[in-house]
Protein backbone atom coordinates (compact mmCIF):
# COMPACT_ATOMS: atom_id res chain seq x y z
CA UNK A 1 20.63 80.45 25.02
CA UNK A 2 18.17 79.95 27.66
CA UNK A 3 16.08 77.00 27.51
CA UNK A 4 12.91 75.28 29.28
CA UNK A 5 12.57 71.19 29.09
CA UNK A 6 9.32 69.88 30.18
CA UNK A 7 9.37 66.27 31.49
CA UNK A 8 12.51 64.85 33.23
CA UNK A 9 12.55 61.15 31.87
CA UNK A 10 15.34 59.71 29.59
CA UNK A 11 14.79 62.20 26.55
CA UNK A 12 14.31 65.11 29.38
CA UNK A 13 16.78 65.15 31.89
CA UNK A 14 19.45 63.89 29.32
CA UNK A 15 18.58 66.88 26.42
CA UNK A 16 18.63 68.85 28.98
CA UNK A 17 21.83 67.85 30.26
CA UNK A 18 23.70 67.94 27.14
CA UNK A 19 22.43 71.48 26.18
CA UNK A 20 23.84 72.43 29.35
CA UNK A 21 27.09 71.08 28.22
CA UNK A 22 27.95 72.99 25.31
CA UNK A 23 27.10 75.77 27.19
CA UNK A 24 22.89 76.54 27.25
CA UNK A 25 21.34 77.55 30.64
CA UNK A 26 18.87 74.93 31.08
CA UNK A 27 15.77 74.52 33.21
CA UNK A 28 14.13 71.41 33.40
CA UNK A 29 10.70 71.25 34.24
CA UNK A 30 8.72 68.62 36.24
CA UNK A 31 5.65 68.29 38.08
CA UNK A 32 6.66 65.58 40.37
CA UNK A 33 8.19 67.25 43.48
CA UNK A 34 9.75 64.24 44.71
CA UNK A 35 11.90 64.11 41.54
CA UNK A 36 13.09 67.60 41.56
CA UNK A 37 13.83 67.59 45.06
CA UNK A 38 15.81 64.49 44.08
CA UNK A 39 17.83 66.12 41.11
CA UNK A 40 18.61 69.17 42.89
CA UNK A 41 19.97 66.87 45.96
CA UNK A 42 21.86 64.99 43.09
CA UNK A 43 20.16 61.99 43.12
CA UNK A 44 19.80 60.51 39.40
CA UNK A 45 16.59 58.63 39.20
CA UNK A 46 17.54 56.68 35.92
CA UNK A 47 20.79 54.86 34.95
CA UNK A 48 22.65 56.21 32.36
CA UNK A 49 26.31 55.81 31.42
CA UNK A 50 28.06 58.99 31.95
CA UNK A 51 24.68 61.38 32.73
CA UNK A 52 25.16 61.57 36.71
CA UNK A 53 28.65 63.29 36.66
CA UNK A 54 27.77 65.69 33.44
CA UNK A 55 24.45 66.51 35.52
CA UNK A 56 26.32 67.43 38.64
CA UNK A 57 29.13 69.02 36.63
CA UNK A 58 26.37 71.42 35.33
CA UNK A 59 24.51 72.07 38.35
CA UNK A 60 27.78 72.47 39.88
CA UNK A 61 28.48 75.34 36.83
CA UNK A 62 25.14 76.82 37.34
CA UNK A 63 23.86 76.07 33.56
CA UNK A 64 21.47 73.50 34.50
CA UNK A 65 18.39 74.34 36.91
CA UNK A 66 15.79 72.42 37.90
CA UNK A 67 11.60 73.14 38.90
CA UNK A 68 8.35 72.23 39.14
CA UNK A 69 7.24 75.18 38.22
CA UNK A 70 6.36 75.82 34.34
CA UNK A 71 5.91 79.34 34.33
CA UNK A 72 9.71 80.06 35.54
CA UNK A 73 10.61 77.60 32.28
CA UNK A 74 8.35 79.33 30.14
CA UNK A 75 9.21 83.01 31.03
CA UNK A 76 12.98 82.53 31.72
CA UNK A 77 13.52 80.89 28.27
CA UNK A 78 13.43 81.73 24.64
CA UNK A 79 12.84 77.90 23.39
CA UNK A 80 10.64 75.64 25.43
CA UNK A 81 11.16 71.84 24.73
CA UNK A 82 7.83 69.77 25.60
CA UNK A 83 9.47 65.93 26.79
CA UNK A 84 6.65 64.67 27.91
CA UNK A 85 5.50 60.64 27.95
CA UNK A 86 3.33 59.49 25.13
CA UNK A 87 2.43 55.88 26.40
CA UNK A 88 0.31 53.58 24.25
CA UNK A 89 -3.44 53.45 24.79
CA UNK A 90 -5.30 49.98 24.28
CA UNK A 91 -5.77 49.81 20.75
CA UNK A 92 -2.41 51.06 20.33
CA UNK A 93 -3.18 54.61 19.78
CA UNK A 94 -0.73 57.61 21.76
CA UNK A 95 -1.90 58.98 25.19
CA UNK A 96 -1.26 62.91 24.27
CA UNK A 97 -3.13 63.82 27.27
CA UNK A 98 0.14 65.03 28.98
CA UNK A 99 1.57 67.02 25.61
CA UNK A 100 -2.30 68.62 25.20
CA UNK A 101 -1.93 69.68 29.48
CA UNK A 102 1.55 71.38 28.79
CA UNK A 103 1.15 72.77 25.66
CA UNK A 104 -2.18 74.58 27.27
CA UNK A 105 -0.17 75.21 31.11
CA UNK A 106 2.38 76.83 28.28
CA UNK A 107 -0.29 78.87 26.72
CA UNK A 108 -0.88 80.63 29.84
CA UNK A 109 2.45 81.78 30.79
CA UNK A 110 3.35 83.08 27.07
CA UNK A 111 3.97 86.88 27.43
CA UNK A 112 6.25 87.18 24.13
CA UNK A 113 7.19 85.45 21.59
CA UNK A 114 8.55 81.72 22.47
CA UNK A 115 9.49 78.94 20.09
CA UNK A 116 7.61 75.71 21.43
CA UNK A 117 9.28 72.41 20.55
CA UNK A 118 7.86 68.97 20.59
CA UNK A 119 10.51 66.66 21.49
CA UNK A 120 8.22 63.31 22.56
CA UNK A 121 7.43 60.86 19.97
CA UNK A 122 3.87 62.32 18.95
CA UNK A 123 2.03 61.04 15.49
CA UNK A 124 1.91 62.48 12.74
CA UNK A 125 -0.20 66.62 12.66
CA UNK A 126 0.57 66.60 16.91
CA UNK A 127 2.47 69.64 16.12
CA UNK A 128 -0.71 71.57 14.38
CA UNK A 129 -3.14 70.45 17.40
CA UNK A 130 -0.25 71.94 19.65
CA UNK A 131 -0.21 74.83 18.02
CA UNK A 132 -4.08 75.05 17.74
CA UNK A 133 -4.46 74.71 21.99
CA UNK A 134 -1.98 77.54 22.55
CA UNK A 135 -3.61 79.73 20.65
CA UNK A 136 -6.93 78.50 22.07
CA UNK A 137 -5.79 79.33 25.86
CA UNK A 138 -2.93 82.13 25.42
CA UNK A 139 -3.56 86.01 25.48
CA UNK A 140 -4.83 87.41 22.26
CA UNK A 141 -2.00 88.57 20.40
CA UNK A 142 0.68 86.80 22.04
CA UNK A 143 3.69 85.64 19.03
CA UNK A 144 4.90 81.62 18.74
CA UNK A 145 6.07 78.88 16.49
CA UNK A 146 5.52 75.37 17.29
CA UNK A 147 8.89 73.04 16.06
CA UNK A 148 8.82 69.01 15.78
CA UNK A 149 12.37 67.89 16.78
CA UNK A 150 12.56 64.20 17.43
CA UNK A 151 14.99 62.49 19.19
CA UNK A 152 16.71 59.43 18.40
CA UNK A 153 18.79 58.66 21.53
CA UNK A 154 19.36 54.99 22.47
CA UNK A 155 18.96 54.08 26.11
CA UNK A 156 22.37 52.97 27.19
CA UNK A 157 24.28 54.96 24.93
CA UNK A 158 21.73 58.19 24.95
CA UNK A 159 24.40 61.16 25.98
CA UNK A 160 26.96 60.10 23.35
CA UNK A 161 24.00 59.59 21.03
CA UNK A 162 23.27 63.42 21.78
CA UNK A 163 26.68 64.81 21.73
CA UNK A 164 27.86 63.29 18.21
CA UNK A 165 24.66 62.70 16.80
CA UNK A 166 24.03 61.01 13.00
CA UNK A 167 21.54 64.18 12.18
CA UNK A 168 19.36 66.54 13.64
CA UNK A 169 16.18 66.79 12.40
CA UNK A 170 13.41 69.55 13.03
CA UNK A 171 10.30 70.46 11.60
CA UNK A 172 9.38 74.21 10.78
CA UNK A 173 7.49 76.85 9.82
CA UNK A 174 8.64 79.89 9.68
CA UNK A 175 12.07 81.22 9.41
CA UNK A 176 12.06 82.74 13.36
CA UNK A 177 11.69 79.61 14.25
CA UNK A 178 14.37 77.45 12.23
CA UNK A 179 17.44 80.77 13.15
CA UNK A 180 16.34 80.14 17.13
CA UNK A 181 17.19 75.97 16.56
CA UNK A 182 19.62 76.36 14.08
CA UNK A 183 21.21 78.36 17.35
CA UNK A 184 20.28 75.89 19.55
CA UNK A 185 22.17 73.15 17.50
CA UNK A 186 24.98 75.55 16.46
CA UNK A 187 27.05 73.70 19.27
CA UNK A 188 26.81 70.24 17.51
CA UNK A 189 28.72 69.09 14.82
CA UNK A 190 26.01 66.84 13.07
CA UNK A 191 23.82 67.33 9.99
CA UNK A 192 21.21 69.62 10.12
CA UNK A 193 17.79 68.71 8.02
CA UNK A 194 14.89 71.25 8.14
CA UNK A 195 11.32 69.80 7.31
CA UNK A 196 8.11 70.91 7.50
CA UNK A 197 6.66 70.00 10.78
CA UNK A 198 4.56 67.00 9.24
CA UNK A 199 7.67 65.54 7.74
CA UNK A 200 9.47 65.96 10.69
CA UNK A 201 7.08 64.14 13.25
CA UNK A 202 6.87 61.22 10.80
CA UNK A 203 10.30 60.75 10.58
CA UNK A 204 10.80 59.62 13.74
CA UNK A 205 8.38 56.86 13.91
CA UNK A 206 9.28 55.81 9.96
CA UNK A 207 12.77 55.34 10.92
CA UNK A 208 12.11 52.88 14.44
CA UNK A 209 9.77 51.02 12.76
CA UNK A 210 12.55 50.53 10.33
CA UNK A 211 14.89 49.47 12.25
CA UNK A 212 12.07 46.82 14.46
CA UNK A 213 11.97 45.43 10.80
CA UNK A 214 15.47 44.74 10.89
CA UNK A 215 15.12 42.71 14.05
CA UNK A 216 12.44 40.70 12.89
CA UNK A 217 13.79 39.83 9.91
CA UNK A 218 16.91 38.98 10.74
CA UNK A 219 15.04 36.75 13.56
CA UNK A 220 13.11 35.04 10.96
CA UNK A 221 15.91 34.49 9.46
CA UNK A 222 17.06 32.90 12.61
CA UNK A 223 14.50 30.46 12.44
CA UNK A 224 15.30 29.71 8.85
CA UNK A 225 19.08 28.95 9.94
CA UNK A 226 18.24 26.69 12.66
CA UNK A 227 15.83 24.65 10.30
CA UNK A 228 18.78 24.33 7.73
CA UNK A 229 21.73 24.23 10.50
CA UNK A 230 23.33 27.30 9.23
CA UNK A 231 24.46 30.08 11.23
CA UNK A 232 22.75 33.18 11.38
CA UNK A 233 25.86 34.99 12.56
CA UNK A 234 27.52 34.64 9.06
CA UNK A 235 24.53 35.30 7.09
CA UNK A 236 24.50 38.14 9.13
CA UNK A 237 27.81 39.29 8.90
CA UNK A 238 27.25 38.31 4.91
CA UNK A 239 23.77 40.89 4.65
CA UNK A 240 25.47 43.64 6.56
CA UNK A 241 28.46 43.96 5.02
CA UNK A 242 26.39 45.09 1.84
CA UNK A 243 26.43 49.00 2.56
CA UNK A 244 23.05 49.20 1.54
CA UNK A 245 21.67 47.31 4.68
CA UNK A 246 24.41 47.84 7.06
CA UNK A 247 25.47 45.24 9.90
CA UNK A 248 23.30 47.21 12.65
CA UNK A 249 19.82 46.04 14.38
CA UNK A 250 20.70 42.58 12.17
CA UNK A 251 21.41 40.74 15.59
CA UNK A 252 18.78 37.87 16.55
CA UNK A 253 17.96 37.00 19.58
CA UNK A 254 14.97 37.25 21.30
CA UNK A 255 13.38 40.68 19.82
CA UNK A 256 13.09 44.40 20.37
CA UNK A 257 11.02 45.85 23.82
CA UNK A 258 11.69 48.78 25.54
CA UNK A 259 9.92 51.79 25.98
CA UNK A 260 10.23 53.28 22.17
CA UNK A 261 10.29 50.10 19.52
CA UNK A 262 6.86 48.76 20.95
CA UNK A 263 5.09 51.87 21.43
CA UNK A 264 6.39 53.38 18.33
CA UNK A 265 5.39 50.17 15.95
CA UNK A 266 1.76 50.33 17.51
CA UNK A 267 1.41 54.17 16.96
CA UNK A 268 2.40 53.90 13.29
CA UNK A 269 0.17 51.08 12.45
CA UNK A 270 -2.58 53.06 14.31
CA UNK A 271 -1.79 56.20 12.61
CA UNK A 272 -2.04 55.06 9.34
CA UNK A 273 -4.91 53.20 9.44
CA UNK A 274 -6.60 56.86 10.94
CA UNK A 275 -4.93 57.76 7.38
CA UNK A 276 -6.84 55.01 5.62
CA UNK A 277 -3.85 53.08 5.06
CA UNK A 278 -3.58 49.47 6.32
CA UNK A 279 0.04 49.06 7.27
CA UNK A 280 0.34 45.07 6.95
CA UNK A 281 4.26 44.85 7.37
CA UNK A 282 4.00 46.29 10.23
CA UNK A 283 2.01 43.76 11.70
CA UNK A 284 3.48 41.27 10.85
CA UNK A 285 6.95 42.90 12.33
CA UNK A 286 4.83 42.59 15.71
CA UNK A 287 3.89 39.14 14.89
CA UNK A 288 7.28 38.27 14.82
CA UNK A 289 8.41 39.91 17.49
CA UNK A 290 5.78 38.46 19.71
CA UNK A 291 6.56 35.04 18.29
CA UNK A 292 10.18 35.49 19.26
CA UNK A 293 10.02 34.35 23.30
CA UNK A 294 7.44 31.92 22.96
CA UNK A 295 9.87 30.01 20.46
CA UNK A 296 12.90 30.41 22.73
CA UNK A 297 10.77 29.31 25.78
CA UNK A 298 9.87 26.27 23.75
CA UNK A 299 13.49 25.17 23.37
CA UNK A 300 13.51 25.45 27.26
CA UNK A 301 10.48 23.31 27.66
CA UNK A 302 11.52 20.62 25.37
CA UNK A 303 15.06 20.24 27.07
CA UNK A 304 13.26 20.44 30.90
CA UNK A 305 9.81 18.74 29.68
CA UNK A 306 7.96 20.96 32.47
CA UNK A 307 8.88 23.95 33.91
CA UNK A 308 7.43 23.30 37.18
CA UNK A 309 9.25 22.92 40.15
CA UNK A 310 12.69 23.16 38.10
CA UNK A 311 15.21 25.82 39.09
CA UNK A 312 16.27 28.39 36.73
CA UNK A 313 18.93 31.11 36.64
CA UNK A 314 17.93 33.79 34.51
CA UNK A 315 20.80 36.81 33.89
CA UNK A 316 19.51 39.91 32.59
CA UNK A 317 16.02 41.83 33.07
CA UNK A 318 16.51 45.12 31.69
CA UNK A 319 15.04 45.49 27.78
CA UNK A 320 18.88 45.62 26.83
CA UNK A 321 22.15 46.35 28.69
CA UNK A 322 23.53 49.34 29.70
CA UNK A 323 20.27 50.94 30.74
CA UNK A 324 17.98 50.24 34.21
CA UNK A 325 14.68 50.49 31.85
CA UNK A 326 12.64 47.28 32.31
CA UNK A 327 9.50 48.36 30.36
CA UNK A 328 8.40 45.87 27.44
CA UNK A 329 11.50 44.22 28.69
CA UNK A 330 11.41 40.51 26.99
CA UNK A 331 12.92 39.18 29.70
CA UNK A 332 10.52 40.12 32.03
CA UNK A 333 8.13 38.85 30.20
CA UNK A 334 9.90 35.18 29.67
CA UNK A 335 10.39 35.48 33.62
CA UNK A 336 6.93 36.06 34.54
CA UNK A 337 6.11 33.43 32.21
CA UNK A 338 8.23 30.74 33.42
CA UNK A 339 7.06 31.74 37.22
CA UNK A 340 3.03 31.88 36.17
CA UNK A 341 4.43 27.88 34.95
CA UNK A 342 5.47 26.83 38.80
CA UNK A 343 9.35 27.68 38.12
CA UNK A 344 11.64 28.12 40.76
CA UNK A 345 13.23 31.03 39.24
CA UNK A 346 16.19 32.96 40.36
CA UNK A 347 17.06 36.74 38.09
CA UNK A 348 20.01 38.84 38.46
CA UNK A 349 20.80 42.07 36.58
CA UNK A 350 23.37 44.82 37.41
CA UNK A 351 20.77 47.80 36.80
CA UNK A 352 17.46 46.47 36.37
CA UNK A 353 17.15 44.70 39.95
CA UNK A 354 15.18 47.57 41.94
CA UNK A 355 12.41 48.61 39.17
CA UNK A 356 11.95 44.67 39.16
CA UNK A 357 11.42 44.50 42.50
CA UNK A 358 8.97 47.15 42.56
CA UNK A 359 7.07 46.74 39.55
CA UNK A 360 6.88 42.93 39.24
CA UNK A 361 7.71 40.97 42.47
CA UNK A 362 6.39 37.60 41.75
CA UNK A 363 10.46 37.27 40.12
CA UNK A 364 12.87 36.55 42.91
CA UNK A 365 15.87 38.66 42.21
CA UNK A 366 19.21 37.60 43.40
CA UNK A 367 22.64 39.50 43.85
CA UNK A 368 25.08 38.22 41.55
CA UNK A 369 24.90 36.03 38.15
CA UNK A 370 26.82 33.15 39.94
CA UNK A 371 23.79 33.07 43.00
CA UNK A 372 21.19 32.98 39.83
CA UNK A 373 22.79 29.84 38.81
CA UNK A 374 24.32 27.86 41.79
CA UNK A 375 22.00 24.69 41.91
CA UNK A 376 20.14 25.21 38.46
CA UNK A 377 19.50 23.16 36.24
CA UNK A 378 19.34 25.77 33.15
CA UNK A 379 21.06 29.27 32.90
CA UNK A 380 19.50 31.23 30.91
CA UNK A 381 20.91 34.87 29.31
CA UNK A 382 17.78 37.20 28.59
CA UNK A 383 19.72 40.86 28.41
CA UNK A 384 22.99 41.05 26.25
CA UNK A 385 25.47 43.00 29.14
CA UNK A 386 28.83 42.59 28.31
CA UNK A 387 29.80 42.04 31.89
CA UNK A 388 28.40 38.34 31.48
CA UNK A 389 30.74 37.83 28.61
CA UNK A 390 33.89 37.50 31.53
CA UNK A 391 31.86 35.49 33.95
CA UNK A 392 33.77 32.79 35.52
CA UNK A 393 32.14 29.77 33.28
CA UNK A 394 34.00 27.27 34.89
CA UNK A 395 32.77 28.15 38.41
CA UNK A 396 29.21 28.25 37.18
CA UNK A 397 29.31 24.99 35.43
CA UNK A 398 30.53 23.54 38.36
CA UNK A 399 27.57 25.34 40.61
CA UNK A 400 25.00 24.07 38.26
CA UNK A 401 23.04 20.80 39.07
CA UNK A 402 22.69 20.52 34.75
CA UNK A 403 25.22 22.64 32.83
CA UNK A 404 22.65 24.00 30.46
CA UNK A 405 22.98 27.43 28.83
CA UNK A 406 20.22 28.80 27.24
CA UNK A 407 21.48 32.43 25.27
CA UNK A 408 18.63 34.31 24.25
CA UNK A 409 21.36 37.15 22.85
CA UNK A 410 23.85 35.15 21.53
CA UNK A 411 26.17 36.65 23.56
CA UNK A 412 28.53 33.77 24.19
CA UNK A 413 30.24 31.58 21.51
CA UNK A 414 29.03 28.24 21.29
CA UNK A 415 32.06 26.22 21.25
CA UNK A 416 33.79 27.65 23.78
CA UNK A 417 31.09 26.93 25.93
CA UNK A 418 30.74 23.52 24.56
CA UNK A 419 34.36 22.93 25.09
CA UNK A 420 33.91 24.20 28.95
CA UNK A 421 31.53 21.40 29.42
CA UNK A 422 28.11 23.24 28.99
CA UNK A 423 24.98 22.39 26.79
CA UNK A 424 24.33 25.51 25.08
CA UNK A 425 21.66 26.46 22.40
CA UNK A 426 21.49 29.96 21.47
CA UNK A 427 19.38 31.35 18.45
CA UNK A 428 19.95 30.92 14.62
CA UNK A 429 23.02 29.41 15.39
């Protein structure tokens, strides 16, 4: 089939991608010429496990194009995908300013019938206004469905999230418009549930709030465990293996960010009290979650007394590991909040270094985890990369000036690194 993506962010460039795979010709569509100039040269602007070589595999085969110009995507493809960003507003509310500007540059390069697919995270009856503004700016006449197909890729694991996905999930309404993605998805051995386009849109932000629930439970939970010396690992491992929870997104540590569980939680609340519903749980999932770093930084401040003037290794800065995506990242947030308290703070991370540097340079970045902690007098672990697992302890306890481990993931066990000579508190355990 030949398909259009508009936007070339995470969901973008890697749909696009692994359409081209199975064997779609693919445009992707953006309107920043310095990015497209930069895919076509090869260049990757996000990190990704496995994306750069399938992108240059499929360039390389001719199935995946790239432009900044819409009206090639539009009238070179039979299903346009809109993957456009939906950031958060002040009182938590979604910016559709950029899906309303497509979905009308759309309108006025329709000649014939096109199926229009929202693939960003939009709330709840998006799809209807969608709908509504083509047929507001498009030639009279002119034939189109609008589809709600949500995504539920996870940074760092986002290709194999797309290639053997858990379900696929779009919302339609007519019968045009479900053959033409039932065609799209033929390629994909997953489960294939067709909604109406209300359903659809809501599914997406019912299910990450779900799971953000998960995190802040289990991290109250945490707090329980450290109150009663338990160990929130077992009671963990004891929850999860019940199949109706499920072991997943029941890991404390120092709570959800990114650019999805944050945005998404905020939208839902706000969309359902625009439905007249006041979503309490919700809020207090947020609570929680906002709770979460100022109680780890406390166990930091009662160990060092003061922050100021102490040095502090700090080893991870992306939201989570495998990814280079530091927005809502919490341990940018702990960093900027132990430098705004006089720290002398030292951050390393194998991705996340460069958008740091550029977005919040007030946090000294370093090149390796053992520079972050020669001389400190606390290490601690903010992102949960698996690389830091096979660090050389011993050489880091012997660089520190105080062997003091603070895990914020609970990626390390606790007496192994007691029995290597370090201090270590992690949390719930």
């Amino acid at each position: 089939m030949n398909i259009a993506i508009v936007g070339s962010g995470y969901v973008g460039l890697v749909t696009g991608t692994c359409f081209a795979e199975v064997g779609h010709n693919v445009i992707c569509v953006d309107n920043d010429d310095a990015k497209v100039a930069q895919l076509k040269a090869g260049k990757i602007p996000i990190y990704e496990p496995g994306l750069e070589d399938l992108i240059r595999k499929n360039v390389q085969l001719k199935r995946l194009h790239f432009t900044n110009s819409i009206g090639e995507g539009v009238e070179k493809s039979q299903v346009v995908f809109i993957a456009v960003p939906t950031p958060p507003q002040h009182d938590g509310s979604v910016d559709l300013s950029y899906v309303e500007t497509v979905a009308r540059q759309i309108a006025e390069h329709i000649k014939e019938y096109r199926v229009v697919v929202d693939k960003s995270t939009v709330p709840v009856k998006t799809g209807e206004k969608v709908a509504e503004t083509i047929r507001r700016y498009a030639k009279p006449g002119v034939e189109f469905d609008v589809v709600s197909n949500p995504e539920f890729l996870r940074e760092g694991s986002a290709v194999e999230d797309l290639m053997k996905p858990d379900r696929i999930v779009f919302g339609v309404n007519s019968s045009k418009a479900s053959a033409l993605m039932h065609e799209v998805y033929s390629p994909f051995n997953a489960p294939i549930m067709v909604t109406d386009l209300n359903s659809a849109e809501l599914i997406k932000h019912a299910s990450n709030s779900f799971l953000a629930l998960k995190i802040s439970y289990i991290n109250a939970v945490a707090a329980i465990c450290e109150a009663s010396g338990a160990d929130v690992e077992k009671v963990a491992a004891g929850m999860g293996a019940d199949k109706r929870i499920g072991r997943q997104f029941l890991n404390a540590g120092l709570g959800y960010g990114g650019s999805c569980f944050p945005k998404d939680i905020s939208a839902f609340i706000k969309i359902s009290e625009e439905l007249g519903y006041n979503f309490q749980l919700l809020k207090e999932v947020e609570k929680i979650n906002a709770d979460q770093g100022e109680r780890f930084l406390k166990k930091l401040r009662d160990k060092l007394w003061v922050l100021k003037d102490k040095k502090i290794g700090q080893l991870g800065l992306a939201f989570k590991g495998n990814t280079d995506d530091i927005r809502m990242s919490v341990g940018i947030r702990i960093a900027e909040q132990m430098v705004k308290e006089g720290a002398s703070l030292l951050a390393y991370d194998p991705k996340g270094m460069e958008k740091c540097n550029q977005l919040h340079p007030d946090i000294k970045t370093v090149n390796s985890a053992y520079e972050a902690a020669n001389g400190a007098e606390a290490l601690i672990i903010a992102t949960e990369w698996v690389d830091f697992k096979s660090l050389d302890w011993v050489k880091i306890r012997e660089s520190m000036r105080t062997p003091l481990i603070f895990d914020g993931r609970n990626l390390l066990d606790p007496s192994e690194m007691k029995s290597l000579g370090f201090e270590y508190y992690s949390v719930g355990r």
